[in-house]
Protein backbone atom coordinates (compact mmCIF):
# COMPACT_ATOMS: atom_id res chain seq x y z
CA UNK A 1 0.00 0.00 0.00
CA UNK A 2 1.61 3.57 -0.89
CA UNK A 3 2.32 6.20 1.21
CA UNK A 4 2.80 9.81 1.12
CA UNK A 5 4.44 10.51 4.09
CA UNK A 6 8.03 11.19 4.51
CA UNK A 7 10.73 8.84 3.77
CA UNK A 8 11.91 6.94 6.40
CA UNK A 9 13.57 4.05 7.73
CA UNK A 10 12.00 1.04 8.41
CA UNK A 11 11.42 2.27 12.30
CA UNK A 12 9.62 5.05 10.76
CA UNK A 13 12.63 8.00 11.54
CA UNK A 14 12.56 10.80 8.75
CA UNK A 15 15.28 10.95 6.87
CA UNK A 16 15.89 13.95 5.31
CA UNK A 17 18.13 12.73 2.24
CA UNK A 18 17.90 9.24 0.69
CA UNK A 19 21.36 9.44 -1.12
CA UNK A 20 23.13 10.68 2.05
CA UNK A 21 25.53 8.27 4.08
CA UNK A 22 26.69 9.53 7.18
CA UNK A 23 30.64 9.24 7.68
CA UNK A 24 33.98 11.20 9.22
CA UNK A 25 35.45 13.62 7.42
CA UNK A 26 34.24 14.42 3.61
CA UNK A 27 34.63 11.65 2.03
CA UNK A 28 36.34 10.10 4.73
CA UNK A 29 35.11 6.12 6.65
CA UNK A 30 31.24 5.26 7.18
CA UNK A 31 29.34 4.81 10.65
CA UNK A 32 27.67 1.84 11.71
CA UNK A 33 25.11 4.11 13.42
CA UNK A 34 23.66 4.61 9.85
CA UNK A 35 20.77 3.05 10.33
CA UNK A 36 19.80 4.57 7.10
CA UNK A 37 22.15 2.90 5.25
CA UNK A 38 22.61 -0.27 6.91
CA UNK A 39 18.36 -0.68 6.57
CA UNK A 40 18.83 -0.35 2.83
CA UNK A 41 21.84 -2.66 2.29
CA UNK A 42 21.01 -5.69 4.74
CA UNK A 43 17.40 -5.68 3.17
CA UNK A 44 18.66 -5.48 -0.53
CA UNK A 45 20.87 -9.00 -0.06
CA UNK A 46 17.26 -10.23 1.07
CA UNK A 47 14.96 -9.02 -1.24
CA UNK A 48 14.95 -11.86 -3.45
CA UNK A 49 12.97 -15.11 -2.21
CA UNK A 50 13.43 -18.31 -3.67
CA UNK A 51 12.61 -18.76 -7.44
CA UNK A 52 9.59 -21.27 -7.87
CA UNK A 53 11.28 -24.75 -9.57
CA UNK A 54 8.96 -25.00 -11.66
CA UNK A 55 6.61 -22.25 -13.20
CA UNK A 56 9.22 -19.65 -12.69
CA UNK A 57 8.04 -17.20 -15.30
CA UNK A 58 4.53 -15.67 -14.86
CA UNK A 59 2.32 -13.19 -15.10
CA UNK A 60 -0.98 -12.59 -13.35
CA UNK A 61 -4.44 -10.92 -13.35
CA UNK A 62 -7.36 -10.11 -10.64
CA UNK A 63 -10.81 -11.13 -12.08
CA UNK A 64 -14.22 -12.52 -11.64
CA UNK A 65 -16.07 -16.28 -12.33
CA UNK A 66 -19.59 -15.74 -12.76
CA UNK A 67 -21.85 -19.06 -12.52
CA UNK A 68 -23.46 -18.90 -16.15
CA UNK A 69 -25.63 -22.51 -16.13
CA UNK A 70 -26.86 -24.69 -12.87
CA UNK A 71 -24.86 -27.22 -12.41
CA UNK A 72 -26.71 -28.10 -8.72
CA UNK A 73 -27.33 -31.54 -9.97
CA UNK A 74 -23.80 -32.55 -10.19
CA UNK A 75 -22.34 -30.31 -6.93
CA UNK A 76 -23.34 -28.66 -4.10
CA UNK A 77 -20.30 -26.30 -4.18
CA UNK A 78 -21.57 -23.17 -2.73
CA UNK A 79 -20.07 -21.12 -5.38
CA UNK A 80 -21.64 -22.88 -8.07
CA UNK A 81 -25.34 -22.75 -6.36
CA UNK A 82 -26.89 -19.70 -8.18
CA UNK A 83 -27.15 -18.76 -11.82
CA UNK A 84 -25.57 -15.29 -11.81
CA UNK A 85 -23.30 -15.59 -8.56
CA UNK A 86 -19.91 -14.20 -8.89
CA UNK A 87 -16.73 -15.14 -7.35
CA UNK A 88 -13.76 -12.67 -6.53
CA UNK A 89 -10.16 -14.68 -8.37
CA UNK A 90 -6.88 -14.08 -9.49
CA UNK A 91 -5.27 -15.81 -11.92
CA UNK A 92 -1.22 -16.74 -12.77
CA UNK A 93 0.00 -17.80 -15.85
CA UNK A 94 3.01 -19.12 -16.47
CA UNK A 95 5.82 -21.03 -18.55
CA UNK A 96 7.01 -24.69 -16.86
CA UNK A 97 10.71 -25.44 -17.44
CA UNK A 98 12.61 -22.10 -17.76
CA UNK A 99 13.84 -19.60 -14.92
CA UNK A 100 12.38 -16.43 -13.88
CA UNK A 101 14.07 -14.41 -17.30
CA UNK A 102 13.21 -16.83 -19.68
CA UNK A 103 11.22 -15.79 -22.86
CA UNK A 104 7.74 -16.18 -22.84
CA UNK A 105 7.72 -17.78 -26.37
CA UNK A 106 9.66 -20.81 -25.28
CA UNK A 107 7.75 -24.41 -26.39
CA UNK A 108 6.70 -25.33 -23.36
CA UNK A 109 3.62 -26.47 -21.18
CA UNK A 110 1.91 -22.94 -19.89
CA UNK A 111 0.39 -23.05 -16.14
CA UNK A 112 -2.81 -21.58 -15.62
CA UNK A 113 -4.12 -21.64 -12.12
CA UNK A 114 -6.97 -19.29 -10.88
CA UNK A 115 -7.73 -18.62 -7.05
CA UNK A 116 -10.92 -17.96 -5.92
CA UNK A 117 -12.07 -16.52 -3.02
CA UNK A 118 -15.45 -17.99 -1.94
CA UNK A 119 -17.84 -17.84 0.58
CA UNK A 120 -16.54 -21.12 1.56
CA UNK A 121 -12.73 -20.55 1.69
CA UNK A 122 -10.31 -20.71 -1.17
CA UNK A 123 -10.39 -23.12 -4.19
CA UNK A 124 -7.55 -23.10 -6.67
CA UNK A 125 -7.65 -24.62 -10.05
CA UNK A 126 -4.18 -25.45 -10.71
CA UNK A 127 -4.86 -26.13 -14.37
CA UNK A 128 -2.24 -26.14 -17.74
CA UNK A 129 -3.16 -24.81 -21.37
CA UNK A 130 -2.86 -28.84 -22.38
CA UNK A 131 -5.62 -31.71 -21.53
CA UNK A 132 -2.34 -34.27 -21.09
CA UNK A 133 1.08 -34.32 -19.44
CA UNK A 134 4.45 -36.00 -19.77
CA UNK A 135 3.86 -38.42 -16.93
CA UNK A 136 1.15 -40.32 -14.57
CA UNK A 137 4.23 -41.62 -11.97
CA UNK A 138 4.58 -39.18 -9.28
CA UNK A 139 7.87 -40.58 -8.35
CA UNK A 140 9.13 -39.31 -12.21
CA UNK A 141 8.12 -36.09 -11.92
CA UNK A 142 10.99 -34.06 -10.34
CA UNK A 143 13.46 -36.56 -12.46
CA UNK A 144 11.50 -35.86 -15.56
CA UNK A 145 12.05 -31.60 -14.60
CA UNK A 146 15.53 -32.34 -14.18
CA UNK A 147 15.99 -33.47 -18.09
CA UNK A 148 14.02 -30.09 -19.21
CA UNK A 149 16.13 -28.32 -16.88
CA UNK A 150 20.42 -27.89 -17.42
CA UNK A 151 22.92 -30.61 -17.87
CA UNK A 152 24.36 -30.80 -14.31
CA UNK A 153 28.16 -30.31 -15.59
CA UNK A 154 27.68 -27.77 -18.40
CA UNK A 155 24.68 -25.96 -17.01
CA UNK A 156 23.53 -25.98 -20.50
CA UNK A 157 20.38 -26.96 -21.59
CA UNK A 158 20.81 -30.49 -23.32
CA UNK A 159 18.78 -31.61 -26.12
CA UNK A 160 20.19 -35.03 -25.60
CA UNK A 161 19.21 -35.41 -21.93
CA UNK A 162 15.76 -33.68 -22.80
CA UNK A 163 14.80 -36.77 -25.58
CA UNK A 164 16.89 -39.70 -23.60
CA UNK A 165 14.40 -39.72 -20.71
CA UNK A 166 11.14 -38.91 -23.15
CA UNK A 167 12.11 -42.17 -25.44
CA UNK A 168 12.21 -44.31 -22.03
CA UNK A 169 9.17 -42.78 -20.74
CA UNK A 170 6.75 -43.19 -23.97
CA UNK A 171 3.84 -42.50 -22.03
CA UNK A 172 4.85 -38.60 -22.63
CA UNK A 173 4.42 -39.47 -26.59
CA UNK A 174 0.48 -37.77 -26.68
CA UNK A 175 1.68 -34.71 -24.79
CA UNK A 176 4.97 -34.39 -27.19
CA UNK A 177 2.37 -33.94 -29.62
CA UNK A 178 0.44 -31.18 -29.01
CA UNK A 179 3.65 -29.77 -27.33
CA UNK A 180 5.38 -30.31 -30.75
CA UNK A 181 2.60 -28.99 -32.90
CA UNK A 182 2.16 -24.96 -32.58
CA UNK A 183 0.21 -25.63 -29.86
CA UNK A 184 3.32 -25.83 -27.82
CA UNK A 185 4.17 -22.06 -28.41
CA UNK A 186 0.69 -19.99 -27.34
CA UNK A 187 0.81 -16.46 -29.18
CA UNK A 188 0.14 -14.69 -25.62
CA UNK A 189 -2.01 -16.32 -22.48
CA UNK A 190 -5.20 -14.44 -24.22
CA UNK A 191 -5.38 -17.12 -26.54
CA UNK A 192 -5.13 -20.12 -25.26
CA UNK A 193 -7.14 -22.69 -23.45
CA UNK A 194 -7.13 -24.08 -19.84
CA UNK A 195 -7.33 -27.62 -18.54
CA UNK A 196 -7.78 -29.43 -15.26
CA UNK A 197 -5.50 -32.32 -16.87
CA UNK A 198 -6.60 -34.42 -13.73
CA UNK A 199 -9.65 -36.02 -12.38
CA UNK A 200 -11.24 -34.58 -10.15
CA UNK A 201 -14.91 -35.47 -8.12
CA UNK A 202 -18.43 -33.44 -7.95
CA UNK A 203 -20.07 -34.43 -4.73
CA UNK A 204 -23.09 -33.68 -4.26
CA UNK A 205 -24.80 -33.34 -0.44
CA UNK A 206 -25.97 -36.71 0.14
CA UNK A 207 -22.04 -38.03 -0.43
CA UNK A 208 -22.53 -39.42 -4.34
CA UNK A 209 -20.19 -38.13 -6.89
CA UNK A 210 -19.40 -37.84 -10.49
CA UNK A 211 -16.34 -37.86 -12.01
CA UNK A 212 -15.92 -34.64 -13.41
CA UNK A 213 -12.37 -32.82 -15.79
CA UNK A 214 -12.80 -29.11 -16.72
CA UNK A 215 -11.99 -27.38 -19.58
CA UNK A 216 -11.39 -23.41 -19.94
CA UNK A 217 -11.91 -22.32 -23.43
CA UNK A 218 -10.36 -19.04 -24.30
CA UNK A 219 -13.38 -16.07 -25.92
CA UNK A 220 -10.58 -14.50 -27.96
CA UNK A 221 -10.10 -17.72 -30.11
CA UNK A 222 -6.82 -20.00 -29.99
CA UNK A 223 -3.55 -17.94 -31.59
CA UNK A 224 -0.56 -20.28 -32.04
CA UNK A 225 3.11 -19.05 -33.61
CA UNK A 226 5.09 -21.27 -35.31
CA UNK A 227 8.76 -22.29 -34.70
CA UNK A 228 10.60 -19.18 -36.18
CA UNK A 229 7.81 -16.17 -35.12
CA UNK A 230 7.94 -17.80 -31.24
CA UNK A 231 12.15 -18.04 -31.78
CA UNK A 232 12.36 -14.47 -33.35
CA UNK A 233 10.01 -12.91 -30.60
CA UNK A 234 11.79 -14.64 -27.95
CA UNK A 235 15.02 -12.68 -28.87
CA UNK A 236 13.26 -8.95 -29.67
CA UNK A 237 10.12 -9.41 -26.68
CA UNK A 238 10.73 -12.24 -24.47
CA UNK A 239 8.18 -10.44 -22.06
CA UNK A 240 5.49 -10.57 -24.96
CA UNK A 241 2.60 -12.48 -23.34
CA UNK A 242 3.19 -10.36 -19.94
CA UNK A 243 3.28 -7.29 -22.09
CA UNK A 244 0.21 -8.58 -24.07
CA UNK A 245 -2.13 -9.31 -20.88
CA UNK A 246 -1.25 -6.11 -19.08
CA UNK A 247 -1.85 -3.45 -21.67
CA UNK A 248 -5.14 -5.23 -22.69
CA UNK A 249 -6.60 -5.30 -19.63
CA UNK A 250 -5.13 -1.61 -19.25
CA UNK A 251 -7.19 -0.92 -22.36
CA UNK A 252 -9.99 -2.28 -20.87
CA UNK A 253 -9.77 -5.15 -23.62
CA UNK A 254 -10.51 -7.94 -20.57
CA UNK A 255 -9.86 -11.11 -21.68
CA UNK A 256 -11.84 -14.41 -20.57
CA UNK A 257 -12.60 -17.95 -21.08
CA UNK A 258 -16.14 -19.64 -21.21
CA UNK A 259 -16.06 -22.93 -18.36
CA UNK A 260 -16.93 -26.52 -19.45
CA UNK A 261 -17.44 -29.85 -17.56
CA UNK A 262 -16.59 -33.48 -18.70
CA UNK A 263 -19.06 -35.75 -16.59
CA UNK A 264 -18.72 -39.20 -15.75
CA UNK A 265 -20.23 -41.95 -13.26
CA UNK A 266 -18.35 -44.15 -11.47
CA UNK A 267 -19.72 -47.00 -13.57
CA UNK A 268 -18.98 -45.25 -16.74
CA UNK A 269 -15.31 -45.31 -15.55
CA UNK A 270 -14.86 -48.82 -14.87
CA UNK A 271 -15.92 -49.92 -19.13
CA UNK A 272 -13.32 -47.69 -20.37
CA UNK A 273 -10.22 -49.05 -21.74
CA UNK A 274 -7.89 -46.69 -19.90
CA UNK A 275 -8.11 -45.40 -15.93
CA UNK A 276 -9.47 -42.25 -15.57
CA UNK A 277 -6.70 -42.03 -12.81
CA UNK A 278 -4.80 -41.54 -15.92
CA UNK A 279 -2.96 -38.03 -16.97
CA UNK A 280 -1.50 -38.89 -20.25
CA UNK A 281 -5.04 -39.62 -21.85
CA UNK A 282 -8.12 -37.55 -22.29
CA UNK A 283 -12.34 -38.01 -22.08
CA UNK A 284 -13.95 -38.46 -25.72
CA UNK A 285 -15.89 -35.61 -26.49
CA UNK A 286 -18.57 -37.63 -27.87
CA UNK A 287 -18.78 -39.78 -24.99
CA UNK A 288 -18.58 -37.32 -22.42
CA UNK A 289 -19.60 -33.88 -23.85
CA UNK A 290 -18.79 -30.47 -22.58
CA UNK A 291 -21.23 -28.98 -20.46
CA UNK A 292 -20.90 -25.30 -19.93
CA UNK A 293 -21.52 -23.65 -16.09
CA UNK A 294 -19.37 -20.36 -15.59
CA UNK A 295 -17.19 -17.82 -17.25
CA UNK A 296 -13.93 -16.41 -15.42
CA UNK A 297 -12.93 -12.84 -17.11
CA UNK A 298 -9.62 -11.01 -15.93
CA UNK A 299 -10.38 -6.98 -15.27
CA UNK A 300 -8.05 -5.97 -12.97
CA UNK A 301 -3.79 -5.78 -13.29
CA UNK A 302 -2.04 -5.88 -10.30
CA UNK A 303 -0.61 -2.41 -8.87
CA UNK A 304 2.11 -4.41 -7.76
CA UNK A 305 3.78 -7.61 -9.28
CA UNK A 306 6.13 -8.95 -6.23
CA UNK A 307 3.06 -8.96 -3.65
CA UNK A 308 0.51 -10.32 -6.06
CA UNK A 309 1.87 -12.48 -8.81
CA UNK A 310 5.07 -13.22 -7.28
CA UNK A 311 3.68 -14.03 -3.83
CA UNK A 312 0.64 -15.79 -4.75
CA UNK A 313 0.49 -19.53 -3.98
CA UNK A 314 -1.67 -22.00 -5.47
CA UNK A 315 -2.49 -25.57 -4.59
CA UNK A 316 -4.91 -28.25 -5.65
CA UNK A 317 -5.32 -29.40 -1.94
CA UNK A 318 -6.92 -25.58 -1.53
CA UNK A 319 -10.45 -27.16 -2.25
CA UNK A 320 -14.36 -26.37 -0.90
CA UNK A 321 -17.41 -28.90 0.21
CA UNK A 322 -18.44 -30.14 -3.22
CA UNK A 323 -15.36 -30.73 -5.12
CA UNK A 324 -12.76 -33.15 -4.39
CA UNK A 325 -9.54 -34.90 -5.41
CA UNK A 326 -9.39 -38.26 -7.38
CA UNK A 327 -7.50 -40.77 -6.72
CA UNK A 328 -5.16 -39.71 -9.88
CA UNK A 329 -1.91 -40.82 -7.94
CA UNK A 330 0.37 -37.66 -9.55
CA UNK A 331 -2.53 -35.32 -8.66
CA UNK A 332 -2.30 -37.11 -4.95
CA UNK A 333 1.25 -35.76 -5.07
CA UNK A 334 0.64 -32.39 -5.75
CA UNK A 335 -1.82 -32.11 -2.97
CA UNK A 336 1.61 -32.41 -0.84
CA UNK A 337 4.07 -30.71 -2.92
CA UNK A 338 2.56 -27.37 -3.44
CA UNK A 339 1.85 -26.43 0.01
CA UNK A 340 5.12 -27.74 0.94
CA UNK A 341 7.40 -25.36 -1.80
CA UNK A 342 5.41 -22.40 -0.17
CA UNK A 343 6.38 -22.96 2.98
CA UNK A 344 9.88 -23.13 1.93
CA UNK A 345 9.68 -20.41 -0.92
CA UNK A 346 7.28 -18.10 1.05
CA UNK A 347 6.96 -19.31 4.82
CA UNK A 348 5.18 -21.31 7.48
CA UNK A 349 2.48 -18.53 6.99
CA UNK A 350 2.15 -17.91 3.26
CA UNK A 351 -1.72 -18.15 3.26
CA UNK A 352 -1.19 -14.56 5.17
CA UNK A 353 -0.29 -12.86 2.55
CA UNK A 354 -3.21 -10.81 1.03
CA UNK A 355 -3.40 -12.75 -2.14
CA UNK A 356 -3.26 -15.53 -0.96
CA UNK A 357 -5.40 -14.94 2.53
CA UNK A 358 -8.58 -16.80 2.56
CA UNK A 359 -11.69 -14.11 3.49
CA UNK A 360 -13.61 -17.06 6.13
CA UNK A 361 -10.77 -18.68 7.78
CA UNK A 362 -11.01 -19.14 11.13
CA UNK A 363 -8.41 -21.98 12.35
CA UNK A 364 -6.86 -21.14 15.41
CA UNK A 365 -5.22 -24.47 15.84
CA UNK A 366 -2.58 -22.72 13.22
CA UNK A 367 -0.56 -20.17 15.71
CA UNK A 368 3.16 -18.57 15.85
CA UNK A 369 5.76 -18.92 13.40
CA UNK A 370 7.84 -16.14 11.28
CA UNK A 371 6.04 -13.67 10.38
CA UNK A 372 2.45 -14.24 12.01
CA UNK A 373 0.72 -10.84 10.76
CA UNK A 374 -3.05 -11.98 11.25
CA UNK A 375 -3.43 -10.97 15.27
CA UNK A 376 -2.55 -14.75 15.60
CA UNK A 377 -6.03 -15.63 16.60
CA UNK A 378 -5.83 -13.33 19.96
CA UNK A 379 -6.98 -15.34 23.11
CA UNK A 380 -8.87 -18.45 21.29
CA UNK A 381 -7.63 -21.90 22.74
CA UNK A 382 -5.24 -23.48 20.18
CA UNK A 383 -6.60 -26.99 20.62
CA UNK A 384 -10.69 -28.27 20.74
CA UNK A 385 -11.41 -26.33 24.11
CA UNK A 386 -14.58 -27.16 25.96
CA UNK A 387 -14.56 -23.58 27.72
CA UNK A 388 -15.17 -21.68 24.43
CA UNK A 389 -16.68 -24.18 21.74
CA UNK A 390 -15.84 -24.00 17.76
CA UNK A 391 -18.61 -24.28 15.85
CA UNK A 392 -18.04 -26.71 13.07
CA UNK A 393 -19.64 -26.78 9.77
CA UNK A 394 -21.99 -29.29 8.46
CA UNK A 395 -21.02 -30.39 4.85
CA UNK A 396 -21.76 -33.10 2.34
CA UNK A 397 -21.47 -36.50 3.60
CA UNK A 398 -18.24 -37.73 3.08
CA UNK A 399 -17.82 -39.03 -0.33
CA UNK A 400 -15.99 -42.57 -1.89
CA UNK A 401 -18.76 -44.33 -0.05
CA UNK A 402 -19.61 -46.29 -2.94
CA UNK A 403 -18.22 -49.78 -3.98
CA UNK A 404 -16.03 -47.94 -6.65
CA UNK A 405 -13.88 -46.24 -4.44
CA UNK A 406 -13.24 -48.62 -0.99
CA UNK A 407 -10.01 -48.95 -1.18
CA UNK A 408 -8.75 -52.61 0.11
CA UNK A 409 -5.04 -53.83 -0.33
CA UNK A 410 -1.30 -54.61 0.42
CA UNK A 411 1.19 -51.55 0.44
CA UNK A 412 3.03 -52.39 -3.13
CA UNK A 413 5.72 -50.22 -5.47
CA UNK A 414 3.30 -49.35 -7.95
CA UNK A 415 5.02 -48.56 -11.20
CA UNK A 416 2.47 -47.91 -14.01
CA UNK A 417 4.57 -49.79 -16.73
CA UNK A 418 4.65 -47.96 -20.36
CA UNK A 419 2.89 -50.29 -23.43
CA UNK A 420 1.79 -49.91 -26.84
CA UNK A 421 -1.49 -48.62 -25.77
CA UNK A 422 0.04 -45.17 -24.89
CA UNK A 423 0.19 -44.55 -29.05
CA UNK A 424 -3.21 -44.87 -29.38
CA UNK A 425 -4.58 -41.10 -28.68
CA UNK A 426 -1.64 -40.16 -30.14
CA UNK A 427 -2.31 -41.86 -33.23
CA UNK A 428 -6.06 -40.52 -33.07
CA UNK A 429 -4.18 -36.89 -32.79
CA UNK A 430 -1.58 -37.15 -35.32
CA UNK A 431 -4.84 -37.69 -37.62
CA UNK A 432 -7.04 -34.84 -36.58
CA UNK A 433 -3.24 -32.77 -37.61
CA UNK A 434 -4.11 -34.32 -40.74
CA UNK A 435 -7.05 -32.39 -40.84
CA UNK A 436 -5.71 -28.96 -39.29
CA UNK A 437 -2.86 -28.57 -41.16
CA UNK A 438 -0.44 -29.37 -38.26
CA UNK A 439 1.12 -32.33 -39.39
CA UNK A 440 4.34 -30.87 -41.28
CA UNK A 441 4.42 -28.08 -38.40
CA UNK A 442 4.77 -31.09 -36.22
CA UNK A 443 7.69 -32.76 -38.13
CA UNK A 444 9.36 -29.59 -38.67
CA UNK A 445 9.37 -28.27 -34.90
CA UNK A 446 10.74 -31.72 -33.79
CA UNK A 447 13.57 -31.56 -36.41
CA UNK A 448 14.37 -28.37 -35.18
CA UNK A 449 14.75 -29.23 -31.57
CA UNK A 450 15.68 -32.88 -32.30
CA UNK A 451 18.29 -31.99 -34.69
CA UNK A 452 20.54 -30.41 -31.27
CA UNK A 453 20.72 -34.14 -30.49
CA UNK A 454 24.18 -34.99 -30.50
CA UNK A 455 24.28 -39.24 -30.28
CA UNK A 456 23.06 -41.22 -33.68
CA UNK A 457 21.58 -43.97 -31.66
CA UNK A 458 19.05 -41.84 -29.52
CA UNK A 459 17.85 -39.35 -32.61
CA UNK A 460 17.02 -43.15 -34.00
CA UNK A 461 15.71 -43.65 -30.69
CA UNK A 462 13.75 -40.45 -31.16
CA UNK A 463 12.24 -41.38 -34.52
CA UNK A 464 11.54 -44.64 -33.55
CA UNK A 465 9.17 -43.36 -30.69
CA UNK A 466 7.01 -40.68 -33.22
CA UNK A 467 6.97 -43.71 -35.69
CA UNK A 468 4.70 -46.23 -33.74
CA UNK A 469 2.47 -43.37 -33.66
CA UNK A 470 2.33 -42.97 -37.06
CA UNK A 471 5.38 -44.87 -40.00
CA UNK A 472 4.43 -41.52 -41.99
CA UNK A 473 5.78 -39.58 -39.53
CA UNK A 474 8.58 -41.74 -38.08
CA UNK A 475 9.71 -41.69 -42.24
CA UNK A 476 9.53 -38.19 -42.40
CA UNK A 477 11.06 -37.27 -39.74
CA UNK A 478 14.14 -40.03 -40.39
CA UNK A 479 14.53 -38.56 -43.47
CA UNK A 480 15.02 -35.30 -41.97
CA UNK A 481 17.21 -36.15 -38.89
């Protein structure tokens, strides 16, 4: 919040000139006594917090979901009870792989998680711009970063490392494709779509559920570049799609997306020939339709981007009565890891921060620790105290009460074991690029990154992945490697 009263040092003292430094003689040896000074320096070799390890890069909008259909017969989420009610969110994009200064054109997975602030705490959709991702094996997820990341020695990034672990790991083949096609390289966050990726559950009050995915699909219509515009813009704008959010909401241009729901019953999951526990694969359409229910639109820029976008902590555990987690085993991880890198990037208290802090909590089992801002819950008992009752809520019965989802068995090392089957969406997509004109796009942007491969037997390795989705394209892309 800005202030325009005097400068001063953090204790609030005036000081009278900001470029002064107090010191004997003219020039002549400093004081320590310059608090001035010694405020400004000691804070500046702090002011940087840990960079996120993944999602680095971002950029971030305050907006509003408005509940456009009833959707009452799938949920009892309160914020999706009323035709016309609207829900306070903000919203950070952001590119996967690279570090904070990387350019925003990179090919690469885009993040696109919204908070909102409900009447029943916080819910954040911790979505991507892709329906798929690289793994469904919790375990290779921060091994499978590590490849996208720098070679270890060099500190390079390493085309060789980056294909090696994708040509052991072919369930990754259906998200290489769209991340290979110009899909991979969004012209701007305005323009591209959301997914929940995961499964997620609809409960409704008397504890039944539906299996439910959601899809965000951008009003300003899809805007791809290809290989050389995103390369060529990396090097002249690499801020582009920041740039391009904040001056069109500036200009009042606010952009938004129109919400869908995939629905399924538990007995519609069981006949299909893949688990729905699955990331790598997606819902058929035609099976399982879209159903619309809400519109999110982003209004509002931040005034400033360290408290808001850089702050601001998302995680799909952060969930209200009415919608749960699956029991998609990466998703399961993420319910831990998120909350866990904010404690360590932000704090024990992160959820204090303003865009983060949740407008109903009232916990005050959660006390002390750096930097406890919130009154620390005054003189409430920190445990269940039978002088001064809590009153606790009454929500949906607890769901996974039906035969589908009691859990019986042995603790085993699960490892959910790559087969031919992964090709087969892949196949189904490589022919709807038949169709959209994406198919030599395709080839070309993997020749271009595949071609940095420096060992003969993995770019074979390479082309013999693409071409069990398709000999056409496992031909034309030998020919070209």
């Amino acid at each position: 919040m800005s202030n325009n009263g005097p400068y001063s040092t953090s204790n609030g003292c005036p000081v009278f000139n900001p470029y002064a430094s107090q010191m004997i003689g003219t020039p002549g040896p400093l004081l320590l006594q310059d608090t001035h000074l010694i405020d400004l320096i000691a804070h500046f070799d702090r002011e940087r917090i840990p960079e996120r390890v993944v999602h680095a890069k971002g950029a971030g909008a305050f907006g509003e979901f408005v509940v456009t259909d009833d959707v009452t017969d799938l949920t009892c989420a309160d914020f999706l009870s009323t035709v016309g009610k609207k829900t306070k969110t903000f919203t950070r994009f952001s590119t996967v792989g690279g570090e904070s200064g990387s350019a925003d054109t990179a090919r690469d997975p885009r993040g696109f998680a919204t908070k909102f602030y409900t009447d029943e705490g916080i819910i954040d959709w911790v979505y991507n711009n892709t329906p798929v991702f690289f793994i469904r094996n919790p375990s290779k997820f921060p091994l499978f970063i590590h490849t996208q990341k720098r070679n270890p020695q060099t500190h390079l990034k390493d085309a060789d490392m980056f294909w090696d672990y994708l040509v052991q790991n072919p369930e990754a083949i259906h998200q290489l494709m769209i991340l290979f096609s110009d899909r991979g390289t969004p012209d701007g966050v305005r323009f591209m779509n959301g997914y929940s990726g995961h499964t997620y559950k609809w409960v409704k009050k008397d504890g039944s559920f539906n299996y439910v995915q959601i899809h965000m699909i951008t009003d300003q219509g899809i805007k791809n570049l290809n290989n050389e515009e995103a390369l060529k813009l990396a090097g002249e704008n690499p801020d582009h799609s920041q740039q391009d959010l904040f001056e069109s909401i500036q200009k009042g241009e606010y952009p938004s997306w129109t919400c869908y729901v995939q629905v399924m019953t538990p007995e519609q999951a069981e006949k299909l020939d893949f688990s729905i526990f699955d990331l790598t694969k997606v819902w058929s359409h035609k099976d399982f339709p879209l159903r619309r229910f809400g519109k999110l639109t982003l209004n509002k820029n931040p005034d400033n981007y360290f408290a808001d976008v850089e702050q601001a902590a998302f995680s799909p555990s952060n969930t209200v009565p009415g919608w749960e987690s699956s029991a998609d085993p990466v998703l399961q991880s993420r319910l831990f890891s998120y909350p866990d890198t904010h404690r360590h990037r932000l704090g024990a208290n992160f959820y204090q921060i303003p865009v983060n802090k949740c407008p109903v909590m009232h916990n005050p089992f959660m006390r002390d620790g750096p930097m406890c801002v919130d009154g620390n819950s005054g003189s409430e008992p920190n445990y269940p105290s039978s002088f001064k009752p809590l009153n606790y809520s009454k929500g949906p019965a607890l769901a996974g009460v039906s035969d589908h989802e009691k859990w019986v068995g042995t603790a085993t090392a699960f490892h959910w074991s790559a087969t031919d089957a992964e090709f087969k969406q892949a196949t189904a997509l490589w022919n709807v690029f038949g169709k959209t004109g994406q198919q030599d796009a395709l080839v070309h942007n993997v020749v271009a990154h595949a071609s940095n491969i420096k060992s003969a037997e993995l770019k074979k390795a390479v082309v013999d992945m693409f071409g069990k989705v398709s000999p056409e394209l496992g031909k034309r892309l030998g020919a070209e490697l």
